[in-house]
Protein backbone atom coordinates (compact mmCIF):
# COMPACT_ATOMS: atom_id res chain seq x y z
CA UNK A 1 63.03 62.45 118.54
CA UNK A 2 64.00 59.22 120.09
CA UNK A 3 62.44 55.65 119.84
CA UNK A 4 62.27 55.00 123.36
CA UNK A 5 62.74 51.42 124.47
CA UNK A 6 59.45 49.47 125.48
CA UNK A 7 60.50 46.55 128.19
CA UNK A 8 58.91 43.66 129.78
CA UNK A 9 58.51 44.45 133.79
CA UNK A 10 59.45 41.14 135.04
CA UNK A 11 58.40 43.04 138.70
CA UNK A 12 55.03 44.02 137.42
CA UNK A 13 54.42 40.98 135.61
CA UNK A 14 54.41 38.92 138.75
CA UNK A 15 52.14 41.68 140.82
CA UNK A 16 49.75 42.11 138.07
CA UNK A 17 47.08 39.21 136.38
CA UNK A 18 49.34 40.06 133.25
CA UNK A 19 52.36 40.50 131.07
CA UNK A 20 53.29 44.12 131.48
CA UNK A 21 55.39 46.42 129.23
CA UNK A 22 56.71 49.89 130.30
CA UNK A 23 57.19 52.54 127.37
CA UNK A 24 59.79 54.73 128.19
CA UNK A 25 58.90 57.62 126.87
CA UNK A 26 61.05 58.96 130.15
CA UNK A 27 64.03 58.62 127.40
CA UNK A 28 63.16 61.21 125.11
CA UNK A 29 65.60 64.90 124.64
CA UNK A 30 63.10 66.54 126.90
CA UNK A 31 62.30 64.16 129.19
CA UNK A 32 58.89 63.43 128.04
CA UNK A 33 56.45 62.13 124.78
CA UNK A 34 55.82 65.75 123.82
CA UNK A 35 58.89 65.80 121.86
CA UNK A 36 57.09 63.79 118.80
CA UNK A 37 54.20 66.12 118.83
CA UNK A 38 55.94 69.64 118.75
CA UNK A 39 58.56 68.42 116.58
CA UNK A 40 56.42 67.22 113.91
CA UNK A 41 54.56 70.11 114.10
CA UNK A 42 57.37 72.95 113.37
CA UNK A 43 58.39 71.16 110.49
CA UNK A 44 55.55 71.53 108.99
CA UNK A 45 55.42 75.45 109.97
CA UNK A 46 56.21 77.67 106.64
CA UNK A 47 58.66 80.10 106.32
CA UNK A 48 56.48 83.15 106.99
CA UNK A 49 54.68 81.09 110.07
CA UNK A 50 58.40 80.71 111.66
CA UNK A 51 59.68 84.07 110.88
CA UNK A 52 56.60 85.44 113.04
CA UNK A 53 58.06 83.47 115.71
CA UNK A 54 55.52 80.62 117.79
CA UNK A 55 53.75 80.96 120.95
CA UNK A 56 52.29 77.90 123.12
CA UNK A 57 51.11 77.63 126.44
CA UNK A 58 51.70 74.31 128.66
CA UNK A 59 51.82 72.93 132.33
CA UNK A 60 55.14 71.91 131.67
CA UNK A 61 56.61 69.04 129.03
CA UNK A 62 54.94 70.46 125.62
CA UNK A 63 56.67 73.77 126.99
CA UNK A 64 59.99 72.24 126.75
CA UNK A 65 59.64 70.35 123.83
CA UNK A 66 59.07 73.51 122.43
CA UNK A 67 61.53 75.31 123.53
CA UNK A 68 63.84 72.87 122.10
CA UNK A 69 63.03 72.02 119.16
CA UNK A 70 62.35 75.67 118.04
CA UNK A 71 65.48 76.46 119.18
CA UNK A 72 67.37 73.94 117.30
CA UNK A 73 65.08 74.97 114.37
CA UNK A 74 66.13 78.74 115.10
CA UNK A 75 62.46 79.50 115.71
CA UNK A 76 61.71 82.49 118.52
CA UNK A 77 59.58 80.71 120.65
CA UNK A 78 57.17 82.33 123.50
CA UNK A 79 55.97 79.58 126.08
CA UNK A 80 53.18 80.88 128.62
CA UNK A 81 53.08 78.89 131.71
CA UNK A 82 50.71 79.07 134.49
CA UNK A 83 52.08 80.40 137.85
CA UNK A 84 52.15 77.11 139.79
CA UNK A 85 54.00 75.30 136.84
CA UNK A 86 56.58 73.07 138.79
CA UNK A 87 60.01 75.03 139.28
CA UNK A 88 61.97 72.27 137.46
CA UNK A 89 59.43 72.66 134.04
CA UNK A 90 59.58 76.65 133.54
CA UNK A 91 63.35 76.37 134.62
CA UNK A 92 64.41 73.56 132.05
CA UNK A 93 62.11 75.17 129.68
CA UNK A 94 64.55 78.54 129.55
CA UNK A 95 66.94 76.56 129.83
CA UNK A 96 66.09 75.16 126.59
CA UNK A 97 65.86 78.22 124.81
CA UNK A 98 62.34 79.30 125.29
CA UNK A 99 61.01 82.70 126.21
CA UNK A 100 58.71 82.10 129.47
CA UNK A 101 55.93 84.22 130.88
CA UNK A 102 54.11 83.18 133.98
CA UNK A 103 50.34 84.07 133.69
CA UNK A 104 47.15 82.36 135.06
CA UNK A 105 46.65 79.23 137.25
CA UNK A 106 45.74 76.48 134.55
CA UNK A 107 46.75 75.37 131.57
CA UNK A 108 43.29 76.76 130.60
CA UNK A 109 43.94 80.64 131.53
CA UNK A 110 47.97 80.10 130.08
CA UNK A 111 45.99 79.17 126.75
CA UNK A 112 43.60 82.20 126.95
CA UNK A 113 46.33 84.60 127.08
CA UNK A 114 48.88 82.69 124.26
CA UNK A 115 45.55 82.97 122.27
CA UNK A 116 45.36 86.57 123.22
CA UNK A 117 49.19 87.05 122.05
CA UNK A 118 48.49 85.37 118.72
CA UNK A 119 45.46 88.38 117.90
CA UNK A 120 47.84 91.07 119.15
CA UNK A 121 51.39 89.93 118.07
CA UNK A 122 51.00 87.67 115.25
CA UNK A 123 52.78 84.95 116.69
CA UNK A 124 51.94 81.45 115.15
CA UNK A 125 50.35 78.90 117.83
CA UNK A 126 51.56 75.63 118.09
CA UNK A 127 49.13 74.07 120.31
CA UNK A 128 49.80 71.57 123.17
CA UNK A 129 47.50 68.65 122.14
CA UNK A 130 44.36 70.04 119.95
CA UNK A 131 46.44 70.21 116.48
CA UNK A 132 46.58 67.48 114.11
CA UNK A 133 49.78 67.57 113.57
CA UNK A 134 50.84 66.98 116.75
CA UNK A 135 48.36 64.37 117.53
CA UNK A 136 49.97 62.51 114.54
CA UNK A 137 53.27 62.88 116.11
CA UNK A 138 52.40 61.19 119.62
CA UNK A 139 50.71 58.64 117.17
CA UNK A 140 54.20 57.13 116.42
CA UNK A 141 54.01 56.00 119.98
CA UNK A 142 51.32 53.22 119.04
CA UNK A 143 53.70 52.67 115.54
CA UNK A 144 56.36 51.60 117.69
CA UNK A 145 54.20 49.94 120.58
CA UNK A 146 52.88 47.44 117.86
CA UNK A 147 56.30 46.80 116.11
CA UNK A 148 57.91 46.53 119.67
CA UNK A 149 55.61 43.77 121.89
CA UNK A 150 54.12 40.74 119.94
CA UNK A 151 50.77 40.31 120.83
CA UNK A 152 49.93 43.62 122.35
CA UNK A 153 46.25 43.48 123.78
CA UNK A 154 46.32 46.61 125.66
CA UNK A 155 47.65 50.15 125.72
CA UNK A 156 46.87 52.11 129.24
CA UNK A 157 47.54 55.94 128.21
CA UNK A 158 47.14 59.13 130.27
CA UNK A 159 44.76 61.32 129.24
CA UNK A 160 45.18 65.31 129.59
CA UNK A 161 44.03 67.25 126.74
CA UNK A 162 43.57 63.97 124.81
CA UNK A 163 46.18 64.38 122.03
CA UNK A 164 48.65 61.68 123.31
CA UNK A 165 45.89 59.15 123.39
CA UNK A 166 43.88 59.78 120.14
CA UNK A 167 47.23 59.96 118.69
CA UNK A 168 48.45 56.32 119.62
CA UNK A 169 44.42 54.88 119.65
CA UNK A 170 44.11 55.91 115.52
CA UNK A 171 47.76 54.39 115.16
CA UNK A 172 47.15 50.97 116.20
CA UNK A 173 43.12 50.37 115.40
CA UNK A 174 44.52 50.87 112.27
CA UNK A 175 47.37 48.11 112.18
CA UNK A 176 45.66 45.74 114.81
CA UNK A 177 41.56 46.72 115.34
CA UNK A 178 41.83 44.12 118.33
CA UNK A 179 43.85 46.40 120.63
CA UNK A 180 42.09 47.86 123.30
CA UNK A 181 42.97 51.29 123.91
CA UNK A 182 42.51 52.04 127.63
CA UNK A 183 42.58 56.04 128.61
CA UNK A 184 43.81 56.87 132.82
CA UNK A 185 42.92 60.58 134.00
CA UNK A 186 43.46 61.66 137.70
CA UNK A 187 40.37 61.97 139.36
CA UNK A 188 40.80 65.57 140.39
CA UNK A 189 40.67 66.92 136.86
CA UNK A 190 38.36 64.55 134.98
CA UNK A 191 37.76 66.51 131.44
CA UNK A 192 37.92 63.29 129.01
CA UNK A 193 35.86 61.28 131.66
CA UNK A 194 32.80 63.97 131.62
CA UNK A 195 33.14 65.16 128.12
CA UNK A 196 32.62 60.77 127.72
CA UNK A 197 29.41 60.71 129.84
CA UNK A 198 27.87 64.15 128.58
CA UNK A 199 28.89 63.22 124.68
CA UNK A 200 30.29 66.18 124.47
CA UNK A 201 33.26 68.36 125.22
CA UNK A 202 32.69 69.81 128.75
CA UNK A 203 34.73 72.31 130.91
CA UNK A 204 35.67 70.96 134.48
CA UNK A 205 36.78 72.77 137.76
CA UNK A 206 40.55 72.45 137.93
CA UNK A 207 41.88 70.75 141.56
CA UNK A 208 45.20 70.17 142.82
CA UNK A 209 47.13 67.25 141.58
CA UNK A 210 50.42 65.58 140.91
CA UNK A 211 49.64 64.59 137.74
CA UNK A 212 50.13 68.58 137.11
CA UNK A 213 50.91 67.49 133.28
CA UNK A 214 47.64 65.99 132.61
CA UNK A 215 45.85 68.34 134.25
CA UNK A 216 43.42 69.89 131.52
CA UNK A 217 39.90 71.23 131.90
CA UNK A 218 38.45 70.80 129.09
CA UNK A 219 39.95 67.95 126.38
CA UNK A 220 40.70 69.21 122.73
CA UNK A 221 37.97 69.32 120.50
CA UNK A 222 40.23 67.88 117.67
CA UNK A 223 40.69 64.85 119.92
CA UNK A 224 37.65 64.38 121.54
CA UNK A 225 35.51 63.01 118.21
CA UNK A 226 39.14 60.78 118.01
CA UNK A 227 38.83 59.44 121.72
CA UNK A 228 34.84 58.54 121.13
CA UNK A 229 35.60 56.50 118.09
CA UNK A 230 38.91 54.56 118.95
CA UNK A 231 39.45 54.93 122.47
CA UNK A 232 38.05 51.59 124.25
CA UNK A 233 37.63 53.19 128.04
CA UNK A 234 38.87 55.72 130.17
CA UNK A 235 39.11 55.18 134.13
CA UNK A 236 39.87 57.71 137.10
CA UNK A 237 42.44 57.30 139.42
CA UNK A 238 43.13 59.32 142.49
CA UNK A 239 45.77 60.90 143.97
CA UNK A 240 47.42 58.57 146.84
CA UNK A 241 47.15 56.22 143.68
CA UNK A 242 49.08 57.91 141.62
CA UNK A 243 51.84 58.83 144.23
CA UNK A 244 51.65 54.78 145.17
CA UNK A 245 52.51 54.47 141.89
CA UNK A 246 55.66 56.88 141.37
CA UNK A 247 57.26 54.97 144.22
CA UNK A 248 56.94 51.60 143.16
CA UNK A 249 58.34 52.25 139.93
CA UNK A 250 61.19 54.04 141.78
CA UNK A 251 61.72 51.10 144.22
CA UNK A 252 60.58 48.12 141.26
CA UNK A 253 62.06 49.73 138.20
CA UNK A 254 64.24 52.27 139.11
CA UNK A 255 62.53 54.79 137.10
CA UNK A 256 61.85 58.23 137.69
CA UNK A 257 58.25 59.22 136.31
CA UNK A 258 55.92 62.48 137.04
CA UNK A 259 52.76 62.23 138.10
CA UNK A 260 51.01 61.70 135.04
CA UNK A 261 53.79 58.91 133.74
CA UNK A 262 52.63 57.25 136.56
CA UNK A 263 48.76 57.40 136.09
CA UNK A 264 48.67 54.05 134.03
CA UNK A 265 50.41 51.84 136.47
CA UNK A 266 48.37 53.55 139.42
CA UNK A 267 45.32 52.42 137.28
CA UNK A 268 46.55 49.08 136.65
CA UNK A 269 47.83 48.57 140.64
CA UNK A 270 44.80 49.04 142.06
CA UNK A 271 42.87 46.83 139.90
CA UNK A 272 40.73 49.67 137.90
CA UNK A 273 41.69 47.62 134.72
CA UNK A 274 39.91 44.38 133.97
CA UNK A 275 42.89 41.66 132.94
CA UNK A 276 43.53 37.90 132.35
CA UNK A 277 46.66 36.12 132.62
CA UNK A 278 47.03 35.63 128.46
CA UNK A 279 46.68 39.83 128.19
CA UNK A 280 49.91 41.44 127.13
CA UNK A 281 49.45 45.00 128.05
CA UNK A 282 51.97 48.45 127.40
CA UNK A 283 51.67 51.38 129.87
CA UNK A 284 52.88 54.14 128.42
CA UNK A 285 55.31 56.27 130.57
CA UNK A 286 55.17 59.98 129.29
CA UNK A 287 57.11 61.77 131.18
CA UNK A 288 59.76 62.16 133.98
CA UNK A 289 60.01 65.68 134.54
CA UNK A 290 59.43 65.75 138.24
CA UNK A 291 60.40 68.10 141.21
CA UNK A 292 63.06 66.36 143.64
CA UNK A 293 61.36 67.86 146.47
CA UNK A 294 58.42 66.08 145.22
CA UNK A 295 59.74 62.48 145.32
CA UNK A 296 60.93 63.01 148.54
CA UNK A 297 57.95 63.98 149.97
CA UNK A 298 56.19 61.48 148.56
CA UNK A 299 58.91 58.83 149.42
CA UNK A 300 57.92 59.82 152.69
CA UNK A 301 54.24 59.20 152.32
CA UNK A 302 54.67 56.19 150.90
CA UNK A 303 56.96 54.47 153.55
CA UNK A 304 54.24 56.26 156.33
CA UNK A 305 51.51 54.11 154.04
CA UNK A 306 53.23 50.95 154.18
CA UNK A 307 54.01 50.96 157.43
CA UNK A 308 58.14 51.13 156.88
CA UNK A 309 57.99 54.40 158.68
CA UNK A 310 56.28 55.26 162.05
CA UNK A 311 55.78 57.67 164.30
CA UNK A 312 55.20 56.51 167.58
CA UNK A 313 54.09 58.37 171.12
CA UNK A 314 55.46 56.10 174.28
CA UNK A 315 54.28 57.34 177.77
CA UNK A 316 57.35 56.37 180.54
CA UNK A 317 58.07 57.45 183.98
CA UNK A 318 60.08 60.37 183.42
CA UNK A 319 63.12 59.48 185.34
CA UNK A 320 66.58 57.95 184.12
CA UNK A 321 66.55 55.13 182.58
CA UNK A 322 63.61 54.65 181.03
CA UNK A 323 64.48 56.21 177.44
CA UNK A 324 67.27 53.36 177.63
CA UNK A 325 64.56 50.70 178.43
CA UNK A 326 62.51 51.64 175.84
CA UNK A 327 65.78 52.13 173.20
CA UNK A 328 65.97 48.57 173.87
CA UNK A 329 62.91 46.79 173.19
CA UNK A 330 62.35 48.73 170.30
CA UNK A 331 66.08 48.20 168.99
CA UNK A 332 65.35 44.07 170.25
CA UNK A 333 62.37 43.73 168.07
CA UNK A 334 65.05 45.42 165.58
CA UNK A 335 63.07 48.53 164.12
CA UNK A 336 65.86 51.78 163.77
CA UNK A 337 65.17 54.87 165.80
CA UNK A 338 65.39 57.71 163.10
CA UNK A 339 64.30 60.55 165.67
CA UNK A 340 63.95 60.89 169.00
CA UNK A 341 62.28 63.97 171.27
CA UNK A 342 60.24 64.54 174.70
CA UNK A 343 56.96 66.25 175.15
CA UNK A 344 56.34 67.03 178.76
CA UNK A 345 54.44 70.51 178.18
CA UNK A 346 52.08 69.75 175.35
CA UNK A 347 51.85 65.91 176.08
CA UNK A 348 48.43 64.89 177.65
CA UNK A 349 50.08 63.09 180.38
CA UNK A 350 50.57 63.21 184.31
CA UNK A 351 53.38 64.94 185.96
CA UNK A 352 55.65 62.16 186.30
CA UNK A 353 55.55 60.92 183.16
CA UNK A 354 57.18 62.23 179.72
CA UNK A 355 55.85 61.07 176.39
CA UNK A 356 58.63 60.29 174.09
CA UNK A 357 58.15 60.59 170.18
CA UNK A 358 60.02 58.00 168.33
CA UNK A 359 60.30 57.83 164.47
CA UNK A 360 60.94 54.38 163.51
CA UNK A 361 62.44 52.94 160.46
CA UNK A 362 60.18 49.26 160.14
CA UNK A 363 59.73 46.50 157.89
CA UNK A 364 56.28 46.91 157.20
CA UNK A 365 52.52 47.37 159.25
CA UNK A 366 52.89 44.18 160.75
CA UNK A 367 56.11 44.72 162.27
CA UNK A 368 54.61 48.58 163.30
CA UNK A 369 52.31 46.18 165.32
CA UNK A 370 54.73 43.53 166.83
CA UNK A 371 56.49 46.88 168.37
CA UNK A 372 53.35 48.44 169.73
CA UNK A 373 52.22 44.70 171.39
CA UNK A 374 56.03 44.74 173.08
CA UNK A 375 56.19 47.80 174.33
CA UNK A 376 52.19 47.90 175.76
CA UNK A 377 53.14 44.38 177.48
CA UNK A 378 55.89 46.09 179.19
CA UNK A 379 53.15 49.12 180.31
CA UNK A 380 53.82 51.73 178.27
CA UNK A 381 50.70 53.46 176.71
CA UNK A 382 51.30 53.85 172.85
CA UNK A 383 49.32 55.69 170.56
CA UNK A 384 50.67 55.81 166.43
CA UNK A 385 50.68 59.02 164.46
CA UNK A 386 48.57 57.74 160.86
């Protein structure tokens, strides 16, 4: 286990109403926060427990730690993953020595059937957040947090099955009762947020997110009681948040985080966190285990959002001459032409004319705007792909 660094975001700090500190729990052997938990709970495993060998079942990160740390331990370890689990996860978790089966389509139905494997083979569970012992490993989190950033007022934590947070909420109410402990699920999977309005631990129907590794229907019942007495609030974010929020750490911090390291920041960003200027606040980063195919698809979305990319439809005479014409007011008002094509078939246009498709590399919406204004003052009809 590693005690990840925990760093002032000068970037942050000037975009948000507050001082901001990023745990990096990013750092850790595995890439993620899970290490603490699954670590401190095999050593606590007896002799006869590991001899039987362990069995888990995770979305990803707990599965790795796992793997791991039982194999470092020279502990047979069975992970059960469900189907969708990103590539990168169930690969890295083999990788690390871990026995993987693929079997239902959340976390939920992987449980079910490690469960099911504990009755039948007598393999010891070691579960992903609703064991004590591995809530009190994430708790050393919250030991560091408060030894690491002098006059801490706020921890933002994601929530998934809710050991993370009642791990690190018990920690520091205990050395500073002050703290407020603020909980961030995605908005697709809310289990913590219902179980919080219905006092009591609720199933919820499972939706597609990219916060894949705090996607949980229905939070532990270890940590729920925990979350009711310590945790302060929990708040919902949704999805174009939380991708919003993987890029700007890329592009502020240079930091690589899933979706659900991002979820605190995506919370904090768009304002779903009340703050004042004297609050010193840690947002805990729990993992970085995402899929490169991911980032750059959401790189992509992002740049769309903020206007730095465009896709543009020009109508022009279709005769030589005018792609150079328009080339040139675009390239004068100096936006860069990533891709270029005609649509004369499929175009709703007259004979004559061609529509031209231009992908633009811009500086933002207002600049997307300058360009349309140009090249409508020079007759073109333009209409902008959103």
């Amino acid at each position: 286990m590693v005690l990840t660094p925990c760093t002032r975001s000068m970037a942050f700090s000037d975009l948000l109403a507050c001082s901001l500190w990023l745990k990096f729990e990013t750092r850790q052997r595995t890439g993620s926060f899970k290490d603490r938990g699954a670590l401190n709970k095999l050593l606590q495993l007896s002799d006869e427990e590991r001899g039987r060998g362990i069995v888990t079942a995770s979305a990803g990160n707990h599965a790795q730690a796992v793997a791991y740390h039982a194999t470092r331990l020279g502990i047979p370890a069975t992970i059960v993953m469900p189907i969708g689990t990103p590539l990168v996860k169930s690969a890295n978790t083999r990788r690390f020595g871990g026995r993987v089966i693929l079997h239902g389509e959340t976390v939920s139905e992987a449980l079910a059937e490690a469960h099911r494997m504990v009755d039948q083979d007598g393999l010891t569970m070691v579960h992903p957040f609703d064991d004590l012992a591995v809530i009190a490993g994430q708790g050393t989190i919250g030991l560091e947090l408060v030894e690491q950033v002098a006059d801490l007022t706020h921890v933002v934590v994601p929530i998934g099955g809710g050991g993370i947070i009642s791990g690190i909420a018990v920690a520091v109410k205990a050395l500073k009762p002050s703290l407020r402990v603020i909980g961030v699920e995605a908005a697709a999977v809310p289990a913590a947020f219902r179980a919080r309005e219905l006092g009591e631990v609720t199933h919820v129907e499972n939706a597609e997110t990219i916060a894949d590794g705090i996607a949980v229907q229905r939070i532990g019942d270890l940590a729920f009681p925990l979350i009711e007495e310590y945790v302060d609030d929990i708040v919902l974010v949704e999805e174009e948040e939380i991708a919003s929020a993987i890029l700007l750490l890329l592009e502020r911090e240079r930091t690589v985080v899933e979706g659900a390291g991002a979820t605190p920041l995506a919370a904090l960003v768009s304002g779903r966190i009340p703050l004042g200027a004297d609050d010193v606040v840690a947002a805990v980063l729990c993992g970085g285990n995402i899929d490169v195919n991911m980032i750059a698809r959401i790189i992509e979305r992002g740049l769309v959002a903020d206007g730095r990319m465009a896709r543009l439809m020009v109508t022009v005479r279709d005769r030589p001459g005018s792609l150079a014409a328009l080339s040139k007011i675009v390239a004068g008002l100096g936006a860069n032409v990533l891709e270029i094509r005609h649509r004369r078939a499929f175009a709703d246009i007259t004979v004559g004319d061609v529509q031209v498709v231009m992908h633009l590399e811009t500086r933002g919406r207002e600049h997307v705007k300058e360009i349309i204004s140009a090249l409508e003052a020079f007759g073109h009809s333009v209409g902008e792909h959103t």
